[in-house]
PDB file of N, CA and C in Angstrom:
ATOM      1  N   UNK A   1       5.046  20.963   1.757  1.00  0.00           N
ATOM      2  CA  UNK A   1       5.355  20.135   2.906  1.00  0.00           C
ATOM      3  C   UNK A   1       6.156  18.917   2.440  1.00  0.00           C
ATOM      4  N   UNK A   2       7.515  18.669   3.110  1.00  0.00           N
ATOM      5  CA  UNK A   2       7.942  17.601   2.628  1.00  0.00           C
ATOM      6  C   UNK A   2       8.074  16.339   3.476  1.00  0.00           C
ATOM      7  N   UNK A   3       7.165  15.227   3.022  1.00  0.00           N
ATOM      8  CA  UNK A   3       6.916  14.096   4.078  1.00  0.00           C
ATOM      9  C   UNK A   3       8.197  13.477   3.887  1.00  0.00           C
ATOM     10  N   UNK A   4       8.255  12.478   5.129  1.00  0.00           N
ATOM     11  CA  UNK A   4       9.985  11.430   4.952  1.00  0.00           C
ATOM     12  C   UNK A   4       9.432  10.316   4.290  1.00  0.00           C
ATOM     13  N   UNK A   5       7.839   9.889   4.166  1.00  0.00           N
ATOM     14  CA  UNK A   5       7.487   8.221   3.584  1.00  0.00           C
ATOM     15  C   UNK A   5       6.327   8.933   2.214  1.00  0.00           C
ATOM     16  N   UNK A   6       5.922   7.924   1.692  1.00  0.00           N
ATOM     17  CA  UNK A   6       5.253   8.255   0.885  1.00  0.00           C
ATOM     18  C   UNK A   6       4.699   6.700   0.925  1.00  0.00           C
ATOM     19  N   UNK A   7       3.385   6.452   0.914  1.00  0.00           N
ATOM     20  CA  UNK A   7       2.642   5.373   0.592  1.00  0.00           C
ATOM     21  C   UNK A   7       1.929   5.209  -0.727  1.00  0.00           C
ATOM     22  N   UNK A   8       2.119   4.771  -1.839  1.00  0.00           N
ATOM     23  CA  UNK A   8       1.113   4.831  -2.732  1.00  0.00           C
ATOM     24  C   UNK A   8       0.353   3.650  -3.044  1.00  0.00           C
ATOM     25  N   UNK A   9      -0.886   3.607  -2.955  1.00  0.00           N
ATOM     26  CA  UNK A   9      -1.450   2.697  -2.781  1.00  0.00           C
ATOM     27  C   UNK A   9      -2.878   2.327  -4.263  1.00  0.00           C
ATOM     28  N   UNK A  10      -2.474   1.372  -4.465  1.00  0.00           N
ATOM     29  CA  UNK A  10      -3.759   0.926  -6.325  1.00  0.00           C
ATOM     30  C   UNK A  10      -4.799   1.094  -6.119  1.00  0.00           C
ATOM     31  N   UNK A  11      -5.372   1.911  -7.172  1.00  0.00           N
ATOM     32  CA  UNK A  11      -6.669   2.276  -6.582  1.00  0.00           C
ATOM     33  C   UNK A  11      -7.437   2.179  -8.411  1.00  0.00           C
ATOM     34  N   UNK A  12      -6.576   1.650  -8.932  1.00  0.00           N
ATOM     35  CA  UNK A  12      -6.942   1.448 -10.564  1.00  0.00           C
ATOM     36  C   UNK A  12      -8.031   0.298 -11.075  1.00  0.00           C
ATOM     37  N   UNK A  13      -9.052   0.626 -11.714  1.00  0.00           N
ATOM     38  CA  UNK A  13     -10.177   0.073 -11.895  1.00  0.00           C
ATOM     39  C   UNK A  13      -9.845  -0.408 -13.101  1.00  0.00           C
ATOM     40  N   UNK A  14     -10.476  -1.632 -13.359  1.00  0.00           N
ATOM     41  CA  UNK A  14     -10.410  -1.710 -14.995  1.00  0.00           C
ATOM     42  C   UNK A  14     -11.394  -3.082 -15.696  1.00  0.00           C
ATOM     43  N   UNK A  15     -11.720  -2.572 -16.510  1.00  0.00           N
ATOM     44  CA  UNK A  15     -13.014  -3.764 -16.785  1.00  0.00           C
ATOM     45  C   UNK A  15     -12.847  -5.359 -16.886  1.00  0.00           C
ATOM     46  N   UNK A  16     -14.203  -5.613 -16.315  1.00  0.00           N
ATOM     47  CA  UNK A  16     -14.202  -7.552 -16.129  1.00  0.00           C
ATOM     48  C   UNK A  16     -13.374  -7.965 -17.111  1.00  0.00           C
ATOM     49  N   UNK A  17     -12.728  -8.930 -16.974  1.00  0.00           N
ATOM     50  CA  UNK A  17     -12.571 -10.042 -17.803  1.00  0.00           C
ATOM     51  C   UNK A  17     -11.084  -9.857 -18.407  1.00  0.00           C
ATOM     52  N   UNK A  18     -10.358  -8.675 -17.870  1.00  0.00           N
ATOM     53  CA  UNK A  18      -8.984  -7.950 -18.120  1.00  0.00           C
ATOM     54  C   UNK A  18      -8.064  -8.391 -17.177  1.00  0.00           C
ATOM     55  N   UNK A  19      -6.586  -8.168 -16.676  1.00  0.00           N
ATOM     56  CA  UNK A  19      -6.388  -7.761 -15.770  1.00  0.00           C
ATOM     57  C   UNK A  19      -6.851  -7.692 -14.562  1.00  0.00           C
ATOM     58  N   UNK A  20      -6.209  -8.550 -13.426  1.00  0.00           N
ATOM     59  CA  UNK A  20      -7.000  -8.025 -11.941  1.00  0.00           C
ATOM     60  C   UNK A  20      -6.965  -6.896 -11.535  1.00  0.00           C
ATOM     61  N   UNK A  21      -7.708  -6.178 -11.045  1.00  0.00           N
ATOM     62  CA  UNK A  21      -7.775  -4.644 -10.309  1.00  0.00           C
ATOM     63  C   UNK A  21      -7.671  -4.390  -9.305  1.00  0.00           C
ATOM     64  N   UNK A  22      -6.860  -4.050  -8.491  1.00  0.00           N
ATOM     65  CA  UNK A  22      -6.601  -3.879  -7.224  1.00  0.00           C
ATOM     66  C   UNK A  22      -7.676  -2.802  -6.726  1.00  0.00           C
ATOM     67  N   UNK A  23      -8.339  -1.689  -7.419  1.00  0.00           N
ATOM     68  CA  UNK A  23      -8.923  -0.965  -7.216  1.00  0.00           C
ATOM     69  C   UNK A  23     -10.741  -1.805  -6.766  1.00  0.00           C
ATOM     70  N   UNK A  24     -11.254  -2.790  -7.453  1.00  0.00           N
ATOM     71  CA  UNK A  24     -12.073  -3.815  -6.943  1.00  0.00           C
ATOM     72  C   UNK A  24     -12.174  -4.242  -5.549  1.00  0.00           C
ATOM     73  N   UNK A  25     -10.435  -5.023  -4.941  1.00  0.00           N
ATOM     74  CA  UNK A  25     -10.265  -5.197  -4.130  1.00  0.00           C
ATOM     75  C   UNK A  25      -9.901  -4.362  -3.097  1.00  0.00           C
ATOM     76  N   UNK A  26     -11.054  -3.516  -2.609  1.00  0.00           N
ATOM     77  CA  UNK A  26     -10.733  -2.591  -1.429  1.00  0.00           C
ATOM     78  C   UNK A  26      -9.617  -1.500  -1.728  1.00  0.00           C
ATOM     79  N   UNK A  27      -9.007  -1.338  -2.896  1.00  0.00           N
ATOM     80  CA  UNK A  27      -8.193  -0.428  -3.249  1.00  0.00           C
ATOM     81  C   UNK A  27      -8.714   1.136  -2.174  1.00  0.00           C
ATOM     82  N   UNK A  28      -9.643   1.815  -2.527  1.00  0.00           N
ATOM     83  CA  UNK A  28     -10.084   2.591  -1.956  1.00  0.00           C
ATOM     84  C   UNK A  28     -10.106   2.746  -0.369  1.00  0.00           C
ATOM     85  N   UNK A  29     -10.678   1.562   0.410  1.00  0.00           N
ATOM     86  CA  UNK A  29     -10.675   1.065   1.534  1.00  0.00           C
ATOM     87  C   UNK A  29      -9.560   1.033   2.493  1.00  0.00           C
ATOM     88  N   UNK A  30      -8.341   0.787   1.309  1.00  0.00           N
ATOM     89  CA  UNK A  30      -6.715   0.455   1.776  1.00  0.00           C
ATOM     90  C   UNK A  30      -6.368   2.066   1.745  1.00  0.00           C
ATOM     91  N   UNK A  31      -6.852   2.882   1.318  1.00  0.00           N
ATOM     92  CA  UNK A  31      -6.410   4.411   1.363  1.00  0.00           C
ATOM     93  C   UNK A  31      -6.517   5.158   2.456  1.00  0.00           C
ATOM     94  N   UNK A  32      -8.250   5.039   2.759  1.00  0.00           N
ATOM     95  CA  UNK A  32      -8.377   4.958   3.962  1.00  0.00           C
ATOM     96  C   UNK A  32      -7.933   4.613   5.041  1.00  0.00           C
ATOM     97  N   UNK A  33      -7.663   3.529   5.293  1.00  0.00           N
ATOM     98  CA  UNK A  33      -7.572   2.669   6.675  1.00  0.00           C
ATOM     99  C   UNK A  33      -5.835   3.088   6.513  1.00  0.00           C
ATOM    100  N   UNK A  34      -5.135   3.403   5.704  1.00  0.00           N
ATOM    101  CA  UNK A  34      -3.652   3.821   6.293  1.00  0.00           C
ATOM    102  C   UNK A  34      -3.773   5.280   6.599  1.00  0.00           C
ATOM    103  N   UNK A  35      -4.663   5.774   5.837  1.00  0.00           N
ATOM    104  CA  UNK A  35      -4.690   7.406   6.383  1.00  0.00           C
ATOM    105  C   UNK A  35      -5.014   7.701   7.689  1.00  0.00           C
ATOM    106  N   UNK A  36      -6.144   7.014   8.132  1.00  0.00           N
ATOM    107  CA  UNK A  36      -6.420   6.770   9.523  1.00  0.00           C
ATOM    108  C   UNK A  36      -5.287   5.984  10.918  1.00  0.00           C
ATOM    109  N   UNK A  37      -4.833   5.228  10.274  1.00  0.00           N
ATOM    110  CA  UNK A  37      -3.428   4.788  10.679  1.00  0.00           C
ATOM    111  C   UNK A  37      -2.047   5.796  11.213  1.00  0.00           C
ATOM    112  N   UNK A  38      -1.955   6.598  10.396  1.00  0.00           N
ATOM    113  CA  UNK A  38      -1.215   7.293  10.648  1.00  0.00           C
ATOM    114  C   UNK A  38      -1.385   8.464  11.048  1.00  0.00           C
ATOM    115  N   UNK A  39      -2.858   8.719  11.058  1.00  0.00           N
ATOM    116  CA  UNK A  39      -3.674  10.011  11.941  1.00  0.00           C
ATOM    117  C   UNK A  39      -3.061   9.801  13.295  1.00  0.00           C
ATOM    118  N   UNK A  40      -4.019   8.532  13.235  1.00  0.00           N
ATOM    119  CA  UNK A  40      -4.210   7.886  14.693  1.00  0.00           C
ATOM    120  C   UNK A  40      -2.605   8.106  15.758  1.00  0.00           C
ATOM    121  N   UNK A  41      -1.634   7.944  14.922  1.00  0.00           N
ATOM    122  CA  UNK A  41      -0.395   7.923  15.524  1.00  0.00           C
ATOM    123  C   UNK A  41       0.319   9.169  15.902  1.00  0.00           C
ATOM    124  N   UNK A  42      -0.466   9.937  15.218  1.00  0.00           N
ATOM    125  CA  UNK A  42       0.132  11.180  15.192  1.00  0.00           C
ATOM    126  C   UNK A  42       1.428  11.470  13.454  1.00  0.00           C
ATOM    127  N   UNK A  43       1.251  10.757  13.109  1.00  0.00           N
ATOM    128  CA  UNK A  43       2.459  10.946  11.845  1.00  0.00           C
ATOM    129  C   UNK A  43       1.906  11.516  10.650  1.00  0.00           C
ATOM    130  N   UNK A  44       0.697  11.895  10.401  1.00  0.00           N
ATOM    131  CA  UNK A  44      -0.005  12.391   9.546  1.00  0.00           C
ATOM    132  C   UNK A  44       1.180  13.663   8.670  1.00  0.00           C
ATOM    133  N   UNK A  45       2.105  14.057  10.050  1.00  0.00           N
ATOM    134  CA  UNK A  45       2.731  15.319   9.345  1.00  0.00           C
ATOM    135  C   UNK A  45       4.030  14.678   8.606  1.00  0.00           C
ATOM    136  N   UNK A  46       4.433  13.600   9.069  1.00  0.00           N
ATOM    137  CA  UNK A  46       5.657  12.703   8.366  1.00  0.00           C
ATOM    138  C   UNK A  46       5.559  11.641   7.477  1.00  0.00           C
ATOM    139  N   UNK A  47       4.409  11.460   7.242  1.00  0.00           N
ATOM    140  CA  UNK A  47       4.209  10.310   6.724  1.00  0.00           C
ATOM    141  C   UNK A  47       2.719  10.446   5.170  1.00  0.00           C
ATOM    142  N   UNK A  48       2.852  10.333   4.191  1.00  0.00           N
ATOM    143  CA  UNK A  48       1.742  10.964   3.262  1.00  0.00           C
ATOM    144  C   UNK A  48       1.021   9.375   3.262  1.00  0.00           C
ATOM    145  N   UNK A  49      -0.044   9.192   2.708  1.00  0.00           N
ATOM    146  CA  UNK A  49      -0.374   7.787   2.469  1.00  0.00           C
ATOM    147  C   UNK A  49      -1.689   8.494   1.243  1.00  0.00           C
ATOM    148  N   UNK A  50      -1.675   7.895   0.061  1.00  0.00           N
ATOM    149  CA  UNK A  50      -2.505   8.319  -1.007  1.00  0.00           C
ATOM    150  C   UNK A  50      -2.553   7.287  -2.119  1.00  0.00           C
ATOM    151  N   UNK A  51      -3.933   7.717  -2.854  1.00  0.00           N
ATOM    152  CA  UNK A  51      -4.263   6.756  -4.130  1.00  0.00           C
ATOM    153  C   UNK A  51      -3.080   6.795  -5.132  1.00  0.00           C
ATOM    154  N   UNK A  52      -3.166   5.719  -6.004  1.00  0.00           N
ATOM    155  CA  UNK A  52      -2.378   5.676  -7.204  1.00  0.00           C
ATOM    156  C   UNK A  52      -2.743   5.239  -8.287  1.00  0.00           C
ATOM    157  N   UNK A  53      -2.489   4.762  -9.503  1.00  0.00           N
ATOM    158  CA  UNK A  53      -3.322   4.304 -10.478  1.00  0.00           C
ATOM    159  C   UNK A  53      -2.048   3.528 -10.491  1.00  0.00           C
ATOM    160  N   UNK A  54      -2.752   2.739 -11.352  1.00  0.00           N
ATOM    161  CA  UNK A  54      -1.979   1.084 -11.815  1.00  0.00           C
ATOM    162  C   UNK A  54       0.160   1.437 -11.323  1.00  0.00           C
ATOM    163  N   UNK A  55      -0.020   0.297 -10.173  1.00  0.00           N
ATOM    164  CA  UNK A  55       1.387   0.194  -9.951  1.00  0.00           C
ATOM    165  C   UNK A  55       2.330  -1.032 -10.722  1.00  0.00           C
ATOM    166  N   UNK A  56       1.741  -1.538 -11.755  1.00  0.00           N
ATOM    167  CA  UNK A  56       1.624  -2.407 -12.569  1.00  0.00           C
ATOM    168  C   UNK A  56       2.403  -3.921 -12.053  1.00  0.00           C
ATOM    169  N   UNK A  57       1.644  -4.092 -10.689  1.00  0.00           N
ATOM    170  CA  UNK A  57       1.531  -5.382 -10.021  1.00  0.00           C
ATOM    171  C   UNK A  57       0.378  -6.285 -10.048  1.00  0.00           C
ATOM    172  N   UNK A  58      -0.523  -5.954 -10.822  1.00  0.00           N
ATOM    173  CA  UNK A  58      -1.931  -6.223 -10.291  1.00  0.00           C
ATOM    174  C   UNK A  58      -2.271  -7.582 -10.454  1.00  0.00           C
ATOM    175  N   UNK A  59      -1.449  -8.338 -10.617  1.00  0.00           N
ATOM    176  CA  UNK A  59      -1.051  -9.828 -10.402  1.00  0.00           C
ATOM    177  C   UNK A  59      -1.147 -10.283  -8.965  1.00  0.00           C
ATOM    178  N   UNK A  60      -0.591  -9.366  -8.207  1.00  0.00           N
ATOM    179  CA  UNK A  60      -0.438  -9.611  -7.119  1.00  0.00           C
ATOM    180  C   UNK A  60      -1.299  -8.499  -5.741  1.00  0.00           C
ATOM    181  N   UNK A  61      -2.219  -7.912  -6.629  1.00  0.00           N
ATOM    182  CA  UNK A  61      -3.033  -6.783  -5.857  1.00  0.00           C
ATOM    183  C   UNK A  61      -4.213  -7.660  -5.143  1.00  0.00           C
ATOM    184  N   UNK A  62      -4.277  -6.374  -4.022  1.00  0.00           N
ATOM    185  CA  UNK A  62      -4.126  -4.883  -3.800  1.00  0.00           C
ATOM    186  C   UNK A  62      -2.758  -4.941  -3.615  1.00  0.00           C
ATOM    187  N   UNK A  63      -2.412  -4.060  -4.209  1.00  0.00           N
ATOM    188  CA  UNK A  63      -0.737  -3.493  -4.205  1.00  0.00           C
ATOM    189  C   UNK A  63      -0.419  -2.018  -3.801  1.00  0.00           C
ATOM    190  N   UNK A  64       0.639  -2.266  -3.170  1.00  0.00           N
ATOM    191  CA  UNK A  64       1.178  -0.650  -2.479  1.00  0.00           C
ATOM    192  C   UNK A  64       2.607  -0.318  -2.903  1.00  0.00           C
ATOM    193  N   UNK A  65       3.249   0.612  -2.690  1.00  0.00           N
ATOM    194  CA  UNK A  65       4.776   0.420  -2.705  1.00  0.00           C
ATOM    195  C   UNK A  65       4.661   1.728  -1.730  1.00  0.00           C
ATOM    196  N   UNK A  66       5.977   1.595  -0.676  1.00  0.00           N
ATOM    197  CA  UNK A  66       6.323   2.706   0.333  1.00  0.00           C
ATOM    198  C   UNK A  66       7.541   3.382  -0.412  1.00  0.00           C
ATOM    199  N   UNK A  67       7.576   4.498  -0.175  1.00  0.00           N
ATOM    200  CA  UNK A  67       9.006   5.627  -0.838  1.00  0.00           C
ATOM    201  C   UNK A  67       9.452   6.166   0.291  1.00  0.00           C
ATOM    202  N   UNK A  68      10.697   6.370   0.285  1.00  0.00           N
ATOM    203  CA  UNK A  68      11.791   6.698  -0.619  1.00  0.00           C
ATOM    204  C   UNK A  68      12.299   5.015  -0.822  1.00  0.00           C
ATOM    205  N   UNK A  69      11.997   3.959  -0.006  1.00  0.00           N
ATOM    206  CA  UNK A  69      12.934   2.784   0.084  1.00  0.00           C
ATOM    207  C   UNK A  69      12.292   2.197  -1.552  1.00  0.00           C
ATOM    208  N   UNK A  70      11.133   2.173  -2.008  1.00  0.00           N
ATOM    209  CA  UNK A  70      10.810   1.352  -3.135  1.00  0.00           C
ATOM    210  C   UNK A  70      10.251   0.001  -2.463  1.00  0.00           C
ATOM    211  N   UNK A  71       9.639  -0.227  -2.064  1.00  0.00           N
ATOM    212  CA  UNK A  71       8.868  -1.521  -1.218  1.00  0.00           C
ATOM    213  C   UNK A  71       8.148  -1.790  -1.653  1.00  0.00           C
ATOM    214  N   UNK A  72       7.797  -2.884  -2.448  1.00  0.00           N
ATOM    215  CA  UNK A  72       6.383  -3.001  -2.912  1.00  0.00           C
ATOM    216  C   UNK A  72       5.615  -4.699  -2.149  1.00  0.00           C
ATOM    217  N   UNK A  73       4.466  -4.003  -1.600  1.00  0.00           N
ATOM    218  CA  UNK A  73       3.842  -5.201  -0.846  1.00  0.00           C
ATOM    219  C   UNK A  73       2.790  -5.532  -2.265  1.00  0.00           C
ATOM    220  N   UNK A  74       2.558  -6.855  -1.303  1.00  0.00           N
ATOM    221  CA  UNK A  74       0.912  -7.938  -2.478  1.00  0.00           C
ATOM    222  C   UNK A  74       0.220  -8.335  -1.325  1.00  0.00           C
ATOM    223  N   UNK A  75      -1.127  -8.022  -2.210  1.00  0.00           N
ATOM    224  CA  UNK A  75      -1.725  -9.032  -1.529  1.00  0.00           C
ATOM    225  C   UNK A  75      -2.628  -8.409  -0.613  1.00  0.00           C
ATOM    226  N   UNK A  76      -2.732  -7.146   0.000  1.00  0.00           N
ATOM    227  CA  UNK A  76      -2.671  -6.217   1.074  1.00  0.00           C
ATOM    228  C   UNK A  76      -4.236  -5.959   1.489  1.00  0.00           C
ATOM    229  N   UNK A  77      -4.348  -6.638   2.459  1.00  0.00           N
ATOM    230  CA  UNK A  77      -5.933  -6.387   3.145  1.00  0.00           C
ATOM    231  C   UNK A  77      -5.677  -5.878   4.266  1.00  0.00           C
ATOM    232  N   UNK A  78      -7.477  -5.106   4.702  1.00  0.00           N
ATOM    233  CA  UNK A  78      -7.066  -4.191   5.822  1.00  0.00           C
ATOM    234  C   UNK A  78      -6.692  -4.666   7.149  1.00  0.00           C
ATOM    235  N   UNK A  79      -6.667  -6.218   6.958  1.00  0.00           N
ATOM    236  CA  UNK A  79      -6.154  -6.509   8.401  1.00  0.00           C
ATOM    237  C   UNK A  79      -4.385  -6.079   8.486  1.00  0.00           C
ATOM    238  N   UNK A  80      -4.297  -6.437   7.337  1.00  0.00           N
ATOM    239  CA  UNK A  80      -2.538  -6.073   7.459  1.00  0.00           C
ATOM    240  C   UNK A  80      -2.149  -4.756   7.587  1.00  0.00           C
ATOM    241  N   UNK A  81      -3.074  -3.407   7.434  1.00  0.00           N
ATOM    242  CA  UNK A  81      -2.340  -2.277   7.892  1.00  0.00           C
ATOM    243  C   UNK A  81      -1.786  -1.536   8.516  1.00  0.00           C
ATOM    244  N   UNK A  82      -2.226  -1.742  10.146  1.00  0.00           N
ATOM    245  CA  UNK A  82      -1.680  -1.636  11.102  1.00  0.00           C
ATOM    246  C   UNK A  82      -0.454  -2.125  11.514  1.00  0.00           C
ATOM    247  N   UNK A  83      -0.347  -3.615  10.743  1.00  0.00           N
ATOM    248  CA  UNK A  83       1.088  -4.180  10.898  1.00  0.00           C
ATOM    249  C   UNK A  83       1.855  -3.445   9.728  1.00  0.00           C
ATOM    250  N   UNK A  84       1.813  -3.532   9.037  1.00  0.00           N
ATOM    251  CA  UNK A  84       2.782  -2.620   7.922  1.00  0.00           C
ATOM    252  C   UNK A  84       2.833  -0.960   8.191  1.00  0.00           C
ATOM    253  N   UNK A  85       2.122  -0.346   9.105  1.00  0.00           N
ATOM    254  CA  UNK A  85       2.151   1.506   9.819  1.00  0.00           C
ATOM    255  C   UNK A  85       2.989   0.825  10.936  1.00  0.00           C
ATOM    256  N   UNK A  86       2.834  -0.427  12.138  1.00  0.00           N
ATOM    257  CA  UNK A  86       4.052  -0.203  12.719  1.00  0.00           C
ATOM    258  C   UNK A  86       5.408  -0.900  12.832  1.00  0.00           C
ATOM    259  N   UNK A  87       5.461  -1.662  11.891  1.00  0.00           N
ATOM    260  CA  UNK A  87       6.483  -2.627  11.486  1.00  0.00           C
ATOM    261  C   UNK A  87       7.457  -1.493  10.455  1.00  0.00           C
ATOM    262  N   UNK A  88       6.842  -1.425   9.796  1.00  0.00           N
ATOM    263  CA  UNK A  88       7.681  -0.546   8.185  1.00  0.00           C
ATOM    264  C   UNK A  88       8.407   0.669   8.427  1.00  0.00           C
ATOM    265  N   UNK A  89       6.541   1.455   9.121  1.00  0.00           N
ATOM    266  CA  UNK A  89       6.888   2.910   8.725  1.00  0.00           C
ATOM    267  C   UNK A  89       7.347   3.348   9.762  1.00  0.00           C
ATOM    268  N   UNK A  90       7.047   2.530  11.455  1.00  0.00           N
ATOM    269  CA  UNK A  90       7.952   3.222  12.344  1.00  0.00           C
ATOM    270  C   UNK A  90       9.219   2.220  12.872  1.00  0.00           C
ATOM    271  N   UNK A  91       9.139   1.122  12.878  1.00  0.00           N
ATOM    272  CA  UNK A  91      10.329   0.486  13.174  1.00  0.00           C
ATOM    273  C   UNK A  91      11.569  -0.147  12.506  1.00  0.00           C
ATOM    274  N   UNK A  92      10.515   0.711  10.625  1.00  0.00           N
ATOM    275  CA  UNK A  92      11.867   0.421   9.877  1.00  0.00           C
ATOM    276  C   UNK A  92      12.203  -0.865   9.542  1.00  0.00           C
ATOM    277  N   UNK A  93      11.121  -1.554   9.698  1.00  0.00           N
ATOM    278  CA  UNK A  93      11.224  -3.101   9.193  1.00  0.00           C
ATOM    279  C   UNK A  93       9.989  -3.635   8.285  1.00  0.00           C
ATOM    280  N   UNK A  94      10.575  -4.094   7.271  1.00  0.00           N
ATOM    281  CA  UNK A  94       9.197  -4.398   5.855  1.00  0.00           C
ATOM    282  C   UNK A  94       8.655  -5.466   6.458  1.00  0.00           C
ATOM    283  N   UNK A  95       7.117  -5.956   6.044  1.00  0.00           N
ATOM    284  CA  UNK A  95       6.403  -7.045   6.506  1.00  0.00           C
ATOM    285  C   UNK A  95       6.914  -8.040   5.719  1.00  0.00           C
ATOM    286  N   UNK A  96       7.517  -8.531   5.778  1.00  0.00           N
ATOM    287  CA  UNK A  96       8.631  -9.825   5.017  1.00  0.00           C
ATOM    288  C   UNK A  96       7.314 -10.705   3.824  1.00  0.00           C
ATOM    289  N   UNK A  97       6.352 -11.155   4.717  1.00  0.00           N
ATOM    290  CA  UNK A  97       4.994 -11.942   3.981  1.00  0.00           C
ATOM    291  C   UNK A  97       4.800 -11.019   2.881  1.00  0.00           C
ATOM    292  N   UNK A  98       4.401 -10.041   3.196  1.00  0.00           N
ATOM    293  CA  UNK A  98       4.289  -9.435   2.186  1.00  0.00           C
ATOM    294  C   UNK A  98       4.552  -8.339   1.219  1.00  0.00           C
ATOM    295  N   UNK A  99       6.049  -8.718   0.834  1.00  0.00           N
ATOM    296  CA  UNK A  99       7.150  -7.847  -0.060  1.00  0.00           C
ATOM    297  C   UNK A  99       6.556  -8.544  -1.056  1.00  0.00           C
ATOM    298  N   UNK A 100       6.426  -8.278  -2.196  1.00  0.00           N
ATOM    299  CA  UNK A 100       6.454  -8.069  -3.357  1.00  0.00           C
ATOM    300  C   UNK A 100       7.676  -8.504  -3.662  1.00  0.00           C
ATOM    301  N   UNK A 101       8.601  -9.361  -4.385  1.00  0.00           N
ATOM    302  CA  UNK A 101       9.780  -9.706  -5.383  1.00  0.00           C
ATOM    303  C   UNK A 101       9.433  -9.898  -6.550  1.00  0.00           C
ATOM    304  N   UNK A 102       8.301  -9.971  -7.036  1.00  0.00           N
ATOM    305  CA  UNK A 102       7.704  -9.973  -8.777  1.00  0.00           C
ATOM    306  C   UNK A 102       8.192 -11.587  -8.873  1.00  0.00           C
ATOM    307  N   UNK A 103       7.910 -12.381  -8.423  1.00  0.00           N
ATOM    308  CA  UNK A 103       8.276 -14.072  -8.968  1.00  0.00           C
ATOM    309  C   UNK A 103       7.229 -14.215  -9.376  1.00  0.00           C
ATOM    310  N   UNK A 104       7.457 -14.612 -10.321  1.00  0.00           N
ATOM    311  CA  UNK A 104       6.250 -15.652 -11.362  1.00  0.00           C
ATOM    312  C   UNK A 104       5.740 -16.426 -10.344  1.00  0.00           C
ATOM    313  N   UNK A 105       3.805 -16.089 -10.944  1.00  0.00           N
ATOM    314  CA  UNK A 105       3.283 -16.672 -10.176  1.00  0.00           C
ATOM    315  C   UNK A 105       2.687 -18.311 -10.628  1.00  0.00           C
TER     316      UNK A 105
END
């Protein structure tokens, strides 16, 4: 099956005192709640949304990136998913707040 979006979303764990883990922060939770998102809409058949291991943002996690465009959001809680399923993935417009540009934090 070939979807038009691809969501991949951090779901990478990694021990205290390392690295932040996006996978800590609701990583799992954020998998969910877009899968359901795009059930809900009916796009389930156009649209994939799935785990990932280290998107090596985790500076700025929970972290996602959308494909084919390369988008990478920060920061990403489940209140924001609904706005990023209908801002992004159907109207074709990134959540500006929260793009990802990798600036030093």
């Amino acid at each position: 099956m070939k979807f038009n979006r691809h969501i991949f979303i951090c779901t990478n764990h990694r021990e205290a005192g390392t690295r932040p883990s996006c996978g800590h922060d609701n990583g799992l939770e954020l998998v969910t709640a877009f899968k359901k998102a795009i059930k809900d809409r009916g796009l389930n058949t156009d649209i994939r949304a799935q785990k990932a291991g280290c998107l090596d943002a985790c500076e700025w996690g929970p972290s996602l990136v959308v494909y084919p465009e390369g988008v990478f959001y920060k920061h990403v809680t489940l209140a924001d998913v609904d706005e990023i399923v209908e801002e992004h993935i159907i109207n074709n417009r990134p959540v500006v707040r929260l793009v990802n540009t990798f600036e030093k934090l």
